[in-house]
PDB file of N, CA and C in Angstrom:
ATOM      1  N   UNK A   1     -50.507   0.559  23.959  1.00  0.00           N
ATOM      2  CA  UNK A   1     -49.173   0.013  23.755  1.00  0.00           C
ATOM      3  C   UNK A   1     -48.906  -0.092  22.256  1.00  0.00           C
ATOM      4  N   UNK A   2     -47.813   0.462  21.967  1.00  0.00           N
ATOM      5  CA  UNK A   2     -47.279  -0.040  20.240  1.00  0.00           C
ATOM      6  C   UNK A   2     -46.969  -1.454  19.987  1.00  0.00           C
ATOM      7  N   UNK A   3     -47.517  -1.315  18.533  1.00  0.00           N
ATOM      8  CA  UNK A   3     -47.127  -2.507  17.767  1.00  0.00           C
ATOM      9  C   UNK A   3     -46.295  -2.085  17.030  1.00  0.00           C
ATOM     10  N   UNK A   4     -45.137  -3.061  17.759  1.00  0.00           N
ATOM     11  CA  UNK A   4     -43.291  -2.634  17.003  1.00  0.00           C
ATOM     12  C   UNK A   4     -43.459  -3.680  15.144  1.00  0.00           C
ATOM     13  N   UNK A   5     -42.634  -4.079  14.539  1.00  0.00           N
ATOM     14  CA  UNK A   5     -42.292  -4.701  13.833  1.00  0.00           C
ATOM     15  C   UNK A   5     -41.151  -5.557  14.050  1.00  0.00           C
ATOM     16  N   UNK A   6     -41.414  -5.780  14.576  1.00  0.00           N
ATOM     17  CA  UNK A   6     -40.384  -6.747  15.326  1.00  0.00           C
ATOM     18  C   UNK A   6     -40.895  -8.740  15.393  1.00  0.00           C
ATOM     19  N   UNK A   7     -39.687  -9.284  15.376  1.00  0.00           N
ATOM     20  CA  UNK A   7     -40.234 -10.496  15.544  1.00  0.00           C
ATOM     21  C   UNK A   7     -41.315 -10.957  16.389  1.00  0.00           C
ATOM     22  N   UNK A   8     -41.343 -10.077  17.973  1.00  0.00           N
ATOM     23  CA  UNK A   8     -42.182  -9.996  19.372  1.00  0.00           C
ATOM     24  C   UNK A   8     -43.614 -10.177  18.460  1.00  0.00           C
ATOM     25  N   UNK A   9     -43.890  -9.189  17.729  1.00  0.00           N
ATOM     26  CA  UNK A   9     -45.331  -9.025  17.111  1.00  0.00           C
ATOM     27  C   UNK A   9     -45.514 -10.075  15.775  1.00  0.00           C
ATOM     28  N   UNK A  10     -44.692 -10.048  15.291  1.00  0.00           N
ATOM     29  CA  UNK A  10     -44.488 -10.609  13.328  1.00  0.00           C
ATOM     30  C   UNK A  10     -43.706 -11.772  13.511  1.00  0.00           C
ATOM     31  N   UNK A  11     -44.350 -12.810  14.563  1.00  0.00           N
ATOM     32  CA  UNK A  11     -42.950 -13.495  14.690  1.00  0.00           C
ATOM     33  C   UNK A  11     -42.858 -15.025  13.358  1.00  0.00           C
ATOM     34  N   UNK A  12     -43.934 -14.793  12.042  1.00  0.00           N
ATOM     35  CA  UNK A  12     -44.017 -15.260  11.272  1.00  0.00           C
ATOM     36  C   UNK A  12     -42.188 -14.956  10.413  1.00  0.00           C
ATOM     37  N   UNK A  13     -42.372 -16.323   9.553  1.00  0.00           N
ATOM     38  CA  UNK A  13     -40.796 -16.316   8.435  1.00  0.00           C
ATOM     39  C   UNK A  13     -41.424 -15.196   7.345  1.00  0.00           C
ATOM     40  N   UNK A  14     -40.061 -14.261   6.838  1.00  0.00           N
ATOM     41  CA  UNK A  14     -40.434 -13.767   5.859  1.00  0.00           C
ATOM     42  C   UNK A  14     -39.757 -13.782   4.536  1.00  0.00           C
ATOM     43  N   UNK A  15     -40.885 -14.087   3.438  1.00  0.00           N
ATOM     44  CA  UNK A  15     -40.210 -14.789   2.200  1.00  0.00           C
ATOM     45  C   UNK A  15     -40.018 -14.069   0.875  1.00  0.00           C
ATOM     46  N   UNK A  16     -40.500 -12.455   1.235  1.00  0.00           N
ATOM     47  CA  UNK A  16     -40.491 -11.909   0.118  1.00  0.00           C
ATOM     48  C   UNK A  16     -41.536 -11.991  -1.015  1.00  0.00           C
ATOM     49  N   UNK A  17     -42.390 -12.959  -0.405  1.00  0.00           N
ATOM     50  CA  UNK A  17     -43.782 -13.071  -1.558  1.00  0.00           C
ATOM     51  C   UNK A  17     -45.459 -12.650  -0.942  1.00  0.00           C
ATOM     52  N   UNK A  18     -46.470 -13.370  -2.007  1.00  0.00           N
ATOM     53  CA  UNK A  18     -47.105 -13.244  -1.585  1.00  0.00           C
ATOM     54  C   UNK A  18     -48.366 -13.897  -0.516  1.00  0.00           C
ATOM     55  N   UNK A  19     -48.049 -14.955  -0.268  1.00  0.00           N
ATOM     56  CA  UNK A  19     -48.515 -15.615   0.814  1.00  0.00           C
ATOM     57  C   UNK A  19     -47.368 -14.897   2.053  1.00  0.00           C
ATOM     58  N   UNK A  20     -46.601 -14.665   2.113  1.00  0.00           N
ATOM     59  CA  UNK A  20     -45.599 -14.269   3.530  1.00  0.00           C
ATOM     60  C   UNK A  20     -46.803 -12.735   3.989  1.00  0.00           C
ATOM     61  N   UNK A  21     -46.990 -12.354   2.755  1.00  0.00           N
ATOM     62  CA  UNK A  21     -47.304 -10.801   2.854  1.00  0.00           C
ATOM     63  C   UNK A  21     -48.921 -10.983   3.295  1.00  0.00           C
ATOM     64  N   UNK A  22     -49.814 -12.076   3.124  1.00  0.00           N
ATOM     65  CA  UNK A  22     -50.985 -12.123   3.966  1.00  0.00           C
ATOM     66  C   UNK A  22     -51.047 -12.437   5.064  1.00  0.00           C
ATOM     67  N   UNK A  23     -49.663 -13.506   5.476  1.00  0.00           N
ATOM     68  CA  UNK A  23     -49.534 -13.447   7.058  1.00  0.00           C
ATOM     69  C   UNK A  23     -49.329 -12.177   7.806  1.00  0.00           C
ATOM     70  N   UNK A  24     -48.647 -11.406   7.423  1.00  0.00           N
ATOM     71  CA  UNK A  24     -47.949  -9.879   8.003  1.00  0.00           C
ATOM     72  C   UNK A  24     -49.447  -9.377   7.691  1.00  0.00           C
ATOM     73  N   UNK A  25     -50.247  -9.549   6.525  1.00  0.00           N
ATOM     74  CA  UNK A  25     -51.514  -8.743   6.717  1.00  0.00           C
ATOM     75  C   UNK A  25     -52.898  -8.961   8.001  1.00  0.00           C
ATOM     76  N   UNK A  26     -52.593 -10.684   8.077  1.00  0.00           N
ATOM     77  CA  UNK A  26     -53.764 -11.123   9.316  1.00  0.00           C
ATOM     78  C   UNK A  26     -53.183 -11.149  10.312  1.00  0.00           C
ATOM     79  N   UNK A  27     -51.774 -10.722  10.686  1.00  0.00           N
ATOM     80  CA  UNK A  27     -51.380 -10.001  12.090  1.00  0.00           C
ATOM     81  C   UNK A  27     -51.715  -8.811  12.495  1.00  0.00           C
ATOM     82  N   UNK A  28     -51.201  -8.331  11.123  1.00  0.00           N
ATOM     83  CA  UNK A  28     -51.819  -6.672  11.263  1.00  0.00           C
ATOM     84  C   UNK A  28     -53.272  -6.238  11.639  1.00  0.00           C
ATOM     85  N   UNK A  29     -54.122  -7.113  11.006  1.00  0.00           N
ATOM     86  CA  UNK A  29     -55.504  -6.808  11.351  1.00  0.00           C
ATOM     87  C   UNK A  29     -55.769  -7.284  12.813  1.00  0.00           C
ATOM     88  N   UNK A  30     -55.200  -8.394  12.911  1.00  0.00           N
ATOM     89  CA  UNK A  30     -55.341  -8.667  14.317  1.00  0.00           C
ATOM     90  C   UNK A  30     -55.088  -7.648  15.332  1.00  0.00           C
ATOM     91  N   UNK A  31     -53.642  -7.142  15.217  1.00  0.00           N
ATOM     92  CA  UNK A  31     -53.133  -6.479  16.096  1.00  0.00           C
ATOM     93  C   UNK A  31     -54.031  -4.831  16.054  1.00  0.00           C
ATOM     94  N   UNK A  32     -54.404  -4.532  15.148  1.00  0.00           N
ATOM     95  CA  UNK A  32     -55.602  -3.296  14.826  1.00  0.00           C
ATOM     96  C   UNK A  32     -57.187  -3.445  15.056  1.00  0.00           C
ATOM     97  N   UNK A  33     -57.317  -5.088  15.348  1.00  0.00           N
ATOM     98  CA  UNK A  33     -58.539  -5.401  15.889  1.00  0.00           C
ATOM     99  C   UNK A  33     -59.637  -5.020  14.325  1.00  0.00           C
ATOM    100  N   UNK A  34     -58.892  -5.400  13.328  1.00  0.00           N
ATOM    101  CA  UNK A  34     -59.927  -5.498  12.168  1.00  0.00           C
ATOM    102  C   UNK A  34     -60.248  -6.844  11.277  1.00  0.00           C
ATOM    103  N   UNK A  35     -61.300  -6.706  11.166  1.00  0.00           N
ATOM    104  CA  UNK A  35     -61.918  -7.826  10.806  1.00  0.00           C
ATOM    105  C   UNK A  35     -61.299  -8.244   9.215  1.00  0.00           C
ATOM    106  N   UNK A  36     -60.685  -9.173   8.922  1.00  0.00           N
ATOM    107  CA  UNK A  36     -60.000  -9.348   7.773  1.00  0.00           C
ATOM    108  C   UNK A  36     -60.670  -9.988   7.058  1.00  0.00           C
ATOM    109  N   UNK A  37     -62.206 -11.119   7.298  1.00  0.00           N
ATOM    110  CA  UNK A  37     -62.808 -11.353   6.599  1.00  0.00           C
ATOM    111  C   UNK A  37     -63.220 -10.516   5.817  1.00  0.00           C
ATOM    112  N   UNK A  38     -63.594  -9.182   5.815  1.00  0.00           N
ATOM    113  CA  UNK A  38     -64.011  -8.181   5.756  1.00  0.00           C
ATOM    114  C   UNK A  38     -63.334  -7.598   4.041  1.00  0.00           C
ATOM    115  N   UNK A  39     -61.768  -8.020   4.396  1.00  0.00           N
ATOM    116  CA  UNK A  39     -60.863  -6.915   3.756  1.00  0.00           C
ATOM    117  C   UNK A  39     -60.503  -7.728   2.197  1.00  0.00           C
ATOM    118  N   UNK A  40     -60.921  -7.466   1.475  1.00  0.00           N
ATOM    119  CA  UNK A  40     -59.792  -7.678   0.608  1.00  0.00           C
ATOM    120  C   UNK A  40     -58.138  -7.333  -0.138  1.00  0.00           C
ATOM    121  N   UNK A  41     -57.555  -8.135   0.358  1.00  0.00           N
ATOM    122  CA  UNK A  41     -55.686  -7.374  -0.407  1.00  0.00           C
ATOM    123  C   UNK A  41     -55.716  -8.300  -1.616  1.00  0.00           C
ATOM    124  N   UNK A  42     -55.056  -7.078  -2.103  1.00  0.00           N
ATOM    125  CA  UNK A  42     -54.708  -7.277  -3.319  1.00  0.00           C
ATOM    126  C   UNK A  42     -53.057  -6.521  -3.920  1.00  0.00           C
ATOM    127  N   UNK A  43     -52.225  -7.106  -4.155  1.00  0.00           N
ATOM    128  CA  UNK A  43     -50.972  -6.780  -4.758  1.00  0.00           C
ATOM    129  C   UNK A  43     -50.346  -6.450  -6.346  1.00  0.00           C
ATOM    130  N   UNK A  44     -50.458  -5.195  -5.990  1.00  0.00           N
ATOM    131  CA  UNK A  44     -50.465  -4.230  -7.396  1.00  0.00           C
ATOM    132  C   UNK A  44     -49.021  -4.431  -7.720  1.00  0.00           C
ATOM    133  N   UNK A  45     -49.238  -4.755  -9.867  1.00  0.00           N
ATOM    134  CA  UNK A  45     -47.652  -4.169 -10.198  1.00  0.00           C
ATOM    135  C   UNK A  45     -47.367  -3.131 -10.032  1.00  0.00           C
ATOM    136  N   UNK A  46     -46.203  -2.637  -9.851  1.00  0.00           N
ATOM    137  CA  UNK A  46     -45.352  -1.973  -9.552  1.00  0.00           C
ATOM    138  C   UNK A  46     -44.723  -1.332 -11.489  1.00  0.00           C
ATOM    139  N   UNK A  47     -45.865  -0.272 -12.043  1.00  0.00           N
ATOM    140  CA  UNK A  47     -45.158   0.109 -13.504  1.00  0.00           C
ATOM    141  C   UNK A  47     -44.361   0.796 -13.731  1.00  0.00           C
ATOM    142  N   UNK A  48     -43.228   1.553 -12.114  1.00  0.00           N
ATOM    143  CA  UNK A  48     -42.118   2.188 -12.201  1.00  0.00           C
ATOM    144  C   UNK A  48     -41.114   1.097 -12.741  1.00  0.00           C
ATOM    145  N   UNK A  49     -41.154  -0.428 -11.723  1.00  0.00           N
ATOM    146  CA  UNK A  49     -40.174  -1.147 -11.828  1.00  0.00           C
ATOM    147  C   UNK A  49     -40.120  -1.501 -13.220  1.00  0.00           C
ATOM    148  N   UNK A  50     -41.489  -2.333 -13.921  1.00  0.00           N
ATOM    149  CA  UNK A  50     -41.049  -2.372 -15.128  1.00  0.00           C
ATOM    150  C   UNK A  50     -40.814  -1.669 -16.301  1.00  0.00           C
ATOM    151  N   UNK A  51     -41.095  -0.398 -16.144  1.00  0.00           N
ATOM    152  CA  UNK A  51     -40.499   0.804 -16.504  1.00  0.00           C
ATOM    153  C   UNK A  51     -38.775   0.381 -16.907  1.00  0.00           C
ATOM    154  N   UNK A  52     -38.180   0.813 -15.672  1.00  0.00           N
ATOM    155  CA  UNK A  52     -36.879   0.362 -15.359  1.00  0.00           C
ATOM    156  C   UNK A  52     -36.460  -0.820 -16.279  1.00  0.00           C
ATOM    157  N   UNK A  53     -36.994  -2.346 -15.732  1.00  0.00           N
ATOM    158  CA  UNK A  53     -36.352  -3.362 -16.664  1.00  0.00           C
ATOM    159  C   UNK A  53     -36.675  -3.099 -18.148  1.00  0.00           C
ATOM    160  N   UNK A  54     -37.447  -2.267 -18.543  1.00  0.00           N
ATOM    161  CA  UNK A  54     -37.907  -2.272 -20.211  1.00  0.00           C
ATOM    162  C   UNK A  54     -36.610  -0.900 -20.429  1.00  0.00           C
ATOM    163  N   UNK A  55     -36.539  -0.306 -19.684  1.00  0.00           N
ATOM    164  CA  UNK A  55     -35.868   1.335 -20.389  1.00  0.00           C
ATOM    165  C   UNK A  55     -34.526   1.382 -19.502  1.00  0.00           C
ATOM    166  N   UNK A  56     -33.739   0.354 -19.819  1.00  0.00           N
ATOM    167  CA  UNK A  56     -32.311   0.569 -19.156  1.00  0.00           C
ATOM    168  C   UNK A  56     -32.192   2.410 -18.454  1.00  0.00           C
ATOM    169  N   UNK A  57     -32.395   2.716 -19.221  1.00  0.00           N
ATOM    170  CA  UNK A  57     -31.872   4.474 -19.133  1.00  0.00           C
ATOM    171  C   UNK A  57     -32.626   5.536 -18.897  1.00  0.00           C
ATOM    172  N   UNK A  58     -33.904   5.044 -18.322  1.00  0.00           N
ATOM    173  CA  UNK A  58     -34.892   5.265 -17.931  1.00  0.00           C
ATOM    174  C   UNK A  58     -34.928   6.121 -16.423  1.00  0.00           C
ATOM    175  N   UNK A  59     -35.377   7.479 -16.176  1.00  0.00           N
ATOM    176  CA  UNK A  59     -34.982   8.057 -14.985  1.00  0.00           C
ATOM    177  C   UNK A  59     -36.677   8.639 -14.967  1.00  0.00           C
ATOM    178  N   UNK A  60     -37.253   8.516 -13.194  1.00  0.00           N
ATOM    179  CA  UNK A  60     -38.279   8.520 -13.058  1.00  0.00           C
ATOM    180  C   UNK A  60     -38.592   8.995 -11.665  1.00  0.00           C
ATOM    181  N   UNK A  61     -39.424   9.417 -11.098  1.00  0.00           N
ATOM    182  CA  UNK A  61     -39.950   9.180  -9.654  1.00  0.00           C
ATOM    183  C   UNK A  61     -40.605   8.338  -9.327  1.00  0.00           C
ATOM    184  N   UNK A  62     -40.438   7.653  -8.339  1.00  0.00           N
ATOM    185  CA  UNK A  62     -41.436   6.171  -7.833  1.00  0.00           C
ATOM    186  C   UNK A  62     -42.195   6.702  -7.052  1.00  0.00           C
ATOM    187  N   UNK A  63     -42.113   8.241  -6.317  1.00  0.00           N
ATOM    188  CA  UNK A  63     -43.223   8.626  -5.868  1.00  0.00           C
ATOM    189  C   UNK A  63     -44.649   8.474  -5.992  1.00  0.00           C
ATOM    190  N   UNK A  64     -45.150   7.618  -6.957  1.00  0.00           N
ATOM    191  CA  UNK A  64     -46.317   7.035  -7.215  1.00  0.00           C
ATOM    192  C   UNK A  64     -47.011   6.287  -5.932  1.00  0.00           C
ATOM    193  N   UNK A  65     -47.751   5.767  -5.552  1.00  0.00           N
ATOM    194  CA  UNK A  65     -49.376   5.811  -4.665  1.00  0.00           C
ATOM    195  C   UNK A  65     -48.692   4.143  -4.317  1.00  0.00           C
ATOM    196  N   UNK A  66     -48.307   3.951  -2.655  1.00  0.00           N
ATOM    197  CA  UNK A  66     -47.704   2.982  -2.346  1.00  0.00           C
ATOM    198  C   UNK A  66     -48.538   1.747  -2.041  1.00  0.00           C
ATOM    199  N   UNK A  67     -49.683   2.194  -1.668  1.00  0.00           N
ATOM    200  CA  UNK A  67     -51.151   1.403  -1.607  1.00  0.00           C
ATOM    201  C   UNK A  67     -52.162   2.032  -1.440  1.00  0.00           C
ATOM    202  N   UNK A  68     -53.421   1.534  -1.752  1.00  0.00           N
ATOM    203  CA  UNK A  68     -54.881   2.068  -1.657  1.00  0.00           C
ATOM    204  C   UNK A  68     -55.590   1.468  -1.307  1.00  0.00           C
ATOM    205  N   UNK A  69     -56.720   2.309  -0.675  1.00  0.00           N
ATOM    206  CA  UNK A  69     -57.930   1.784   0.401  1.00  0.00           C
ATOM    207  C   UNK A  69     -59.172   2.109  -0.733  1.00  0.00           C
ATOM    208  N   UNK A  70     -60.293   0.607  -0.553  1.00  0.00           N
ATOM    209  CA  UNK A  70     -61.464   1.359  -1.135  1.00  0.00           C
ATOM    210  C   UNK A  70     -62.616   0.817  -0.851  1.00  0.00           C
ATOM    211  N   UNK A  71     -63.524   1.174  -0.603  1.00  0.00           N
ATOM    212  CA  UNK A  71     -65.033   0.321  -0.317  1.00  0.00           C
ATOM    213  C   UNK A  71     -66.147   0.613  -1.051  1.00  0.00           C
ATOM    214  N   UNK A  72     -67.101   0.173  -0.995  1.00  0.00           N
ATOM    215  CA  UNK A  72     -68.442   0.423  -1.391  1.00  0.00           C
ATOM    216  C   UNK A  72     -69.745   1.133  -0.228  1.00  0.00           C
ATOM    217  N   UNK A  73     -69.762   2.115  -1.213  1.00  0.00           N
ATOM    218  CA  UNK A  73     -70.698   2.913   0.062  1.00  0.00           C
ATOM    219  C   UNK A  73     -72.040   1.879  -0.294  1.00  0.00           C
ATOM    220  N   UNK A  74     -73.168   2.860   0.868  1.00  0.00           N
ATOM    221  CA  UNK A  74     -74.332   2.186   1.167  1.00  0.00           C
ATOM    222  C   UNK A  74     -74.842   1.783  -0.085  1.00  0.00           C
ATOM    223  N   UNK A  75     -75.240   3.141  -0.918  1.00  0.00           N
ATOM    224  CA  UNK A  75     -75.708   2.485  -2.051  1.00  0.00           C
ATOM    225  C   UNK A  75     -75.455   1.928  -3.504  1.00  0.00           C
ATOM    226  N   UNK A  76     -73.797   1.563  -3.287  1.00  0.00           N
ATOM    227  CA  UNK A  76     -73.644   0.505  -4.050  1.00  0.00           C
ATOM    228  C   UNK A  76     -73.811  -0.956  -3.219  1.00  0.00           C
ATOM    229  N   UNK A  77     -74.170  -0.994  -2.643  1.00  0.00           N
ATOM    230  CA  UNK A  77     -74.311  -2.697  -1.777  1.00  0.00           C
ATOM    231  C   UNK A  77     -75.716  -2.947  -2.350  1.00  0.00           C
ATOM    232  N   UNK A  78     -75.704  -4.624  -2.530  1.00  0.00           N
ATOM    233  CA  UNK A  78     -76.664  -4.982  -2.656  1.00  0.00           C
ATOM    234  C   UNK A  78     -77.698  -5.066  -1.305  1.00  0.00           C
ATOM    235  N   UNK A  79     -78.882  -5.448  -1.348  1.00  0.00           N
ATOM    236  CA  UNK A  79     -79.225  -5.760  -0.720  1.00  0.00           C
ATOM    237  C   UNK A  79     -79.671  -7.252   0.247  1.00  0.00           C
ATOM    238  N   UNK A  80     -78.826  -7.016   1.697  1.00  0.00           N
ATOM    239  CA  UNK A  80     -78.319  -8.334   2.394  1.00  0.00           C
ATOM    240  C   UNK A  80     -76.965  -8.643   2.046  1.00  0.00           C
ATOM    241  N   UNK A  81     -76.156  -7.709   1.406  1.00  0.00           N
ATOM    242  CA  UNK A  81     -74.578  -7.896   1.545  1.00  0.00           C
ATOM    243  C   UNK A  81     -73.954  -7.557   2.450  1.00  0.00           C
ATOM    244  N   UNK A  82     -73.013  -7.715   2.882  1.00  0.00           N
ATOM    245  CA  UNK A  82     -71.979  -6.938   3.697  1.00  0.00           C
ATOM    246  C   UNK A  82     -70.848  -6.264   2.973  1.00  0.00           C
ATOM    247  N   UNK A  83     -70.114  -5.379   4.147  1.00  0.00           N
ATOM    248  CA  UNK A  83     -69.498  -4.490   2.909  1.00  0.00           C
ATOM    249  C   UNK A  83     -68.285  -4.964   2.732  1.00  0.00           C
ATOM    250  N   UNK A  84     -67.519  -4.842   1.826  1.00  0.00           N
ATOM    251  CA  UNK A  84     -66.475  -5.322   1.502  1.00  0.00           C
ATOM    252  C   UNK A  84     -65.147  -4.001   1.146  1.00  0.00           C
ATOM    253  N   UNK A  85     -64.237  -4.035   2.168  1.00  0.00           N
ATOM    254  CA  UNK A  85     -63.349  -2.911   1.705  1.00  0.00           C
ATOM    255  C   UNK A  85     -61.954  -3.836   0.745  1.00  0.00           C
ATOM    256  N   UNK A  86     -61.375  -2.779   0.280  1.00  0.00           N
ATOM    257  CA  UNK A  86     -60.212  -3.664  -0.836  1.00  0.00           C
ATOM    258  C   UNK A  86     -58.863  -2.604  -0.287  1.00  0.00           C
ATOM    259  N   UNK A  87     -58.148  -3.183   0.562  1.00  0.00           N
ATOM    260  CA  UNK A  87     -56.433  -2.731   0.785  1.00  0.00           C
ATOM    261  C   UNK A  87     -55.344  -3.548  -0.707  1.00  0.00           C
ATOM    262  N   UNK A  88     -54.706  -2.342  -1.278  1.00  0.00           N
ATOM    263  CA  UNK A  88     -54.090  -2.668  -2.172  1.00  0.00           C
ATOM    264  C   UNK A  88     -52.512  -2.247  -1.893  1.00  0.00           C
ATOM    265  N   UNK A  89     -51.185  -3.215  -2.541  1.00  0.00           N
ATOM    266  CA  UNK A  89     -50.257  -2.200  -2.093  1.00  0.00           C
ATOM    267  C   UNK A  89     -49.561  -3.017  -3.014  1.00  0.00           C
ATOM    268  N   UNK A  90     -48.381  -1.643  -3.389  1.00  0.00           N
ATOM    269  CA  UNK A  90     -47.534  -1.981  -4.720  1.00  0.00           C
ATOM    270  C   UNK A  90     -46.464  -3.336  -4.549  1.00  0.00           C
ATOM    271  N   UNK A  91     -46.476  -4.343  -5.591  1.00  0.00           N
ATOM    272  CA  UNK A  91     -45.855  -4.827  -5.670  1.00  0.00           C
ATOM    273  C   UNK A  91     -44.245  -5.196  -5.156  1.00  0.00           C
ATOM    274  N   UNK A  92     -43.712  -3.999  -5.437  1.00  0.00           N
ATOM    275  CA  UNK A  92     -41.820  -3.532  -4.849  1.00  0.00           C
ATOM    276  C   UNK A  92     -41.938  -3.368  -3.041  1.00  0.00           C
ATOM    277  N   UNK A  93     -43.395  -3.655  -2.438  1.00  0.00           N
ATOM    278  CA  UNK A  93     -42.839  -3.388  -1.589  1.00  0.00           C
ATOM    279  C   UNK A  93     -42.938  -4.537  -0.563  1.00  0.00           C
ATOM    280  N   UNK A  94     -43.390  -5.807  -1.439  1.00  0.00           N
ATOM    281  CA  UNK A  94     -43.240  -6.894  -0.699  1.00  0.00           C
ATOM    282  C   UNK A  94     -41.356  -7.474  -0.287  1.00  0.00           C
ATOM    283  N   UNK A  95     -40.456  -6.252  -1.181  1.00  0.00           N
ATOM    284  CA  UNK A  95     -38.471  -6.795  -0.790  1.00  0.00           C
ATOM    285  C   UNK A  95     -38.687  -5.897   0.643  1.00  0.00           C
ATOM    286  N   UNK A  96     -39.125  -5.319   1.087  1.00  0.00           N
ATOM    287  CA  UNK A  96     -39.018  -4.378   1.867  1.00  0.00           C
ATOM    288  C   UNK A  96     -40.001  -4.482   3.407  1.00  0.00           C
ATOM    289  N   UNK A  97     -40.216  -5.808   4.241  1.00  0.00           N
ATOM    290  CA  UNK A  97     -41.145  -5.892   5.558  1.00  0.00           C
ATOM    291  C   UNK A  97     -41.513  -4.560   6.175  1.00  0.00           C
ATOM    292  N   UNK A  98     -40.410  -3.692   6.251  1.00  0.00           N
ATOM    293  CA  UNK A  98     -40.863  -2.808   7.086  1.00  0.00           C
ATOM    294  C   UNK A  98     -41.446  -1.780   6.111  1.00  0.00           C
ATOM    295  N   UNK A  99     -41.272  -1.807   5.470  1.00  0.00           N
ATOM    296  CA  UNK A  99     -41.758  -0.535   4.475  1.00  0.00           C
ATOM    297  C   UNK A  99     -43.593  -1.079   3.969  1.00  0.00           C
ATOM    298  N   UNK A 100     -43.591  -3.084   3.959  1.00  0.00           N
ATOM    299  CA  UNK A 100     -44.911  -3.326   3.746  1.00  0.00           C
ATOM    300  C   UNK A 100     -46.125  -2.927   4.842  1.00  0.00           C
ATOM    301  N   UNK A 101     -45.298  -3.680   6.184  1.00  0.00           N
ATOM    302  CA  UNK A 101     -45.875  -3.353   7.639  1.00  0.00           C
ATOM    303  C   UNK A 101     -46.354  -1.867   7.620  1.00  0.00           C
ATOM    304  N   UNK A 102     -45.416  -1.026   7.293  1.00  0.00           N
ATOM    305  CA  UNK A 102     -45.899   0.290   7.128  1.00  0.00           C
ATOM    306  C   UNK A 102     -47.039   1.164   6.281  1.00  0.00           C
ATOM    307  N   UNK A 103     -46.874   0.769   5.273  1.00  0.00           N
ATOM    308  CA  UNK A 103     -48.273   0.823   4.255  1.00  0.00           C
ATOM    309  C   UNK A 103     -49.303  -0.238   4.780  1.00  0.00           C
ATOM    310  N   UNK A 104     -49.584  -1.294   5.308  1.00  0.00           N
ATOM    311  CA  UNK A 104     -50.479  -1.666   5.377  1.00  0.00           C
ATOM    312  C   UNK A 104     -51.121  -1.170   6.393  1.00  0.00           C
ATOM    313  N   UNK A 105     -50.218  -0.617   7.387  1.00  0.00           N
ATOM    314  CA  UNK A 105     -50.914  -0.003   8.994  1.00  0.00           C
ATOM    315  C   UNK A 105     -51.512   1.183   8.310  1.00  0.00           C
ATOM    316  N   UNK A 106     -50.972   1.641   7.288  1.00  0.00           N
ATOM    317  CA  UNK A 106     -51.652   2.859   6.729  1.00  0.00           C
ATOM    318  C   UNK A 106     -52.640   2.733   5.941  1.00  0.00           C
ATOM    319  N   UNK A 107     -53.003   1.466   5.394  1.00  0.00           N
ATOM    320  CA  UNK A 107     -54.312   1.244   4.866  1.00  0.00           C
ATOM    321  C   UNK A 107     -55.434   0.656   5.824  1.00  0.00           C
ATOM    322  N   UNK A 108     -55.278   0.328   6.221  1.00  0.00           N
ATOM    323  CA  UNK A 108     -55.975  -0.126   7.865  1.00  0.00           C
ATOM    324  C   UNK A 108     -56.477   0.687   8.232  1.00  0.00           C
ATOM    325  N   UNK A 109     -55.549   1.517   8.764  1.00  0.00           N
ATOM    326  CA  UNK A 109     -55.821   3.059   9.118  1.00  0.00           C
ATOM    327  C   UNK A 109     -57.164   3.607   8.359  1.00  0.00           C
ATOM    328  N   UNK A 110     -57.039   3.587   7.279  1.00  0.00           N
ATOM    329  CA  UNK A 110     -58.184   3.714   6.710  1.00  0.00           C
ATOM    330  C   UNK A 110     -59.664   3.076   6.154  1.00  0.00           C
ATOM    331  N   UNK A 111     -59.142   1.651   6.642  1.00  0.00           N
ATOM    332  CA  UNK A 111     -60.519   0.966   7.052  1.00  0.00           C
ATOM    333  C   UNK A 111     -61.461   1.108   8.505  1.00  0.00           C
ATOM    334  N   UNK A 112     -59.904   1.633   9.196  1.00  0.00           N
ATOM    335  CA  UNK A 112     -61.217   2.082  10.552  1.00  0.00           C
ATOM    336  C   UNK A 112     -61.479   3.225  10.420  1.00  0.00           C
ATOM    337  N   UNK A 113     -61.131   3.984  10.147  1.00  0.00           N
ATOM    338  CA  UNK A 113     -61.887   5.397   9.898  1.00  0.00           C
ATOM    339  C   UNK A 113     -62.700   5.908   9.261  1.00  0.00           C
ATOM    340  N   UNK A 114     -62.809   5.386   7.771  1.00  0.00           N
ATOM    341  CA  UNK A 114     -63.444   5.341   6.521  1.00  0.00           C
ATOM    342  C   UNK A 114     -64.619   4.331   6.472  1.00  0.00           C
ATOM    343  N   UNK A 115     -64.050   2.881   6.401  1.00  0.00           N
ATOM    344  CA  UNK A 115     -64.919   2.347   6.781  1.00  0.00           C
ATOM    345  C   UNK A 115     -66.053   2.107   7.508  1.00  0.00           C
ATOM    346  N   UNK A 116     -65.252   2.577   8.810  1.00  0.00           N
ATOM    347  CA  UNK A 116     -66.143   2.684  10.151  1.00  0.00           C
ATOM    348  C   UNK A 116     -67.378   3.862  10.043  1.00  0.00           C
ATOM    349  N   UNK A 117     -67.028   4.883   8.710  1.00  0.00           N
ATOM    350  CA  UNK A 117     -68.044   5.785   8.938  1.00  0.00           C
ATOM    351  C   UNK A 117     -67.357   6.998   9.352  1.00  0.00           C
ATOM    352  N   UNK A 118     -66.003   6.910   9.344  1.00  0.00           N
ATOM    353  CA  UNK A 118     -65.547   8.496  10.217  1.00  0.00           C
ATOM    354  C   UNK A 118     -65.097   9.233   9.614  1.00  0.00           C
TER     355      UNK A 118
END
């Protein structure tokens, strides 16, 4: 069955920051059945936007990298650690729920696959 974005699933308030954006993240893991102790997020500036506010006249592509997945293989872990993956996602896209929901299912995405070993 899909997980819509919809209040049904996300039925948390949304505030445009960054505590709103870890609730939408420990649903998400929930609803993907991933372990969020696990995960670290982290919320990247966004150096198109301030691009923009510094260079009035400033013309660019934001096509730049909307979030990133990363872990530590076997042998960077210490020994008796567990592993720790890091979901990152740009700043600009905490104005935007559905566009965050969306990158984060896509970094997820890559904690079970990657992570998992696949």
């Amino acid at each position: 069955m899909p997980i819509l974005p919809t209040p049904e699933y996300f039925p948390d308030p949304y505030h445009k920051d960054r505590p709103s954006a870890e609730l939408l993240f420990r649903r998400l893991c929930k609803h993907m059945h991933v372990d969020r102790k696990q995960i670290e997020l982290e919320i990247f500036a966004d150096e198109t936007e301030e691009l923009r506010s510094i260079l009035p006249y400033w013309q660019g592509n934001s096509a730049g990298c909307a979030g990133f997945y990363d872990h530590k293989v076997e042998g960077e872990l210490e020994a008796g650690s567990e592993q720790r993956m890091l979901v990152a996602i740009r700043s600009t896209y905490l104005a935007d729920p559905l566009l965050l929901i969306a990158t984060m299912a896509h970094e997820l995405g890559h904690v079970i696959l990657l992570g998992g070993g696949q």
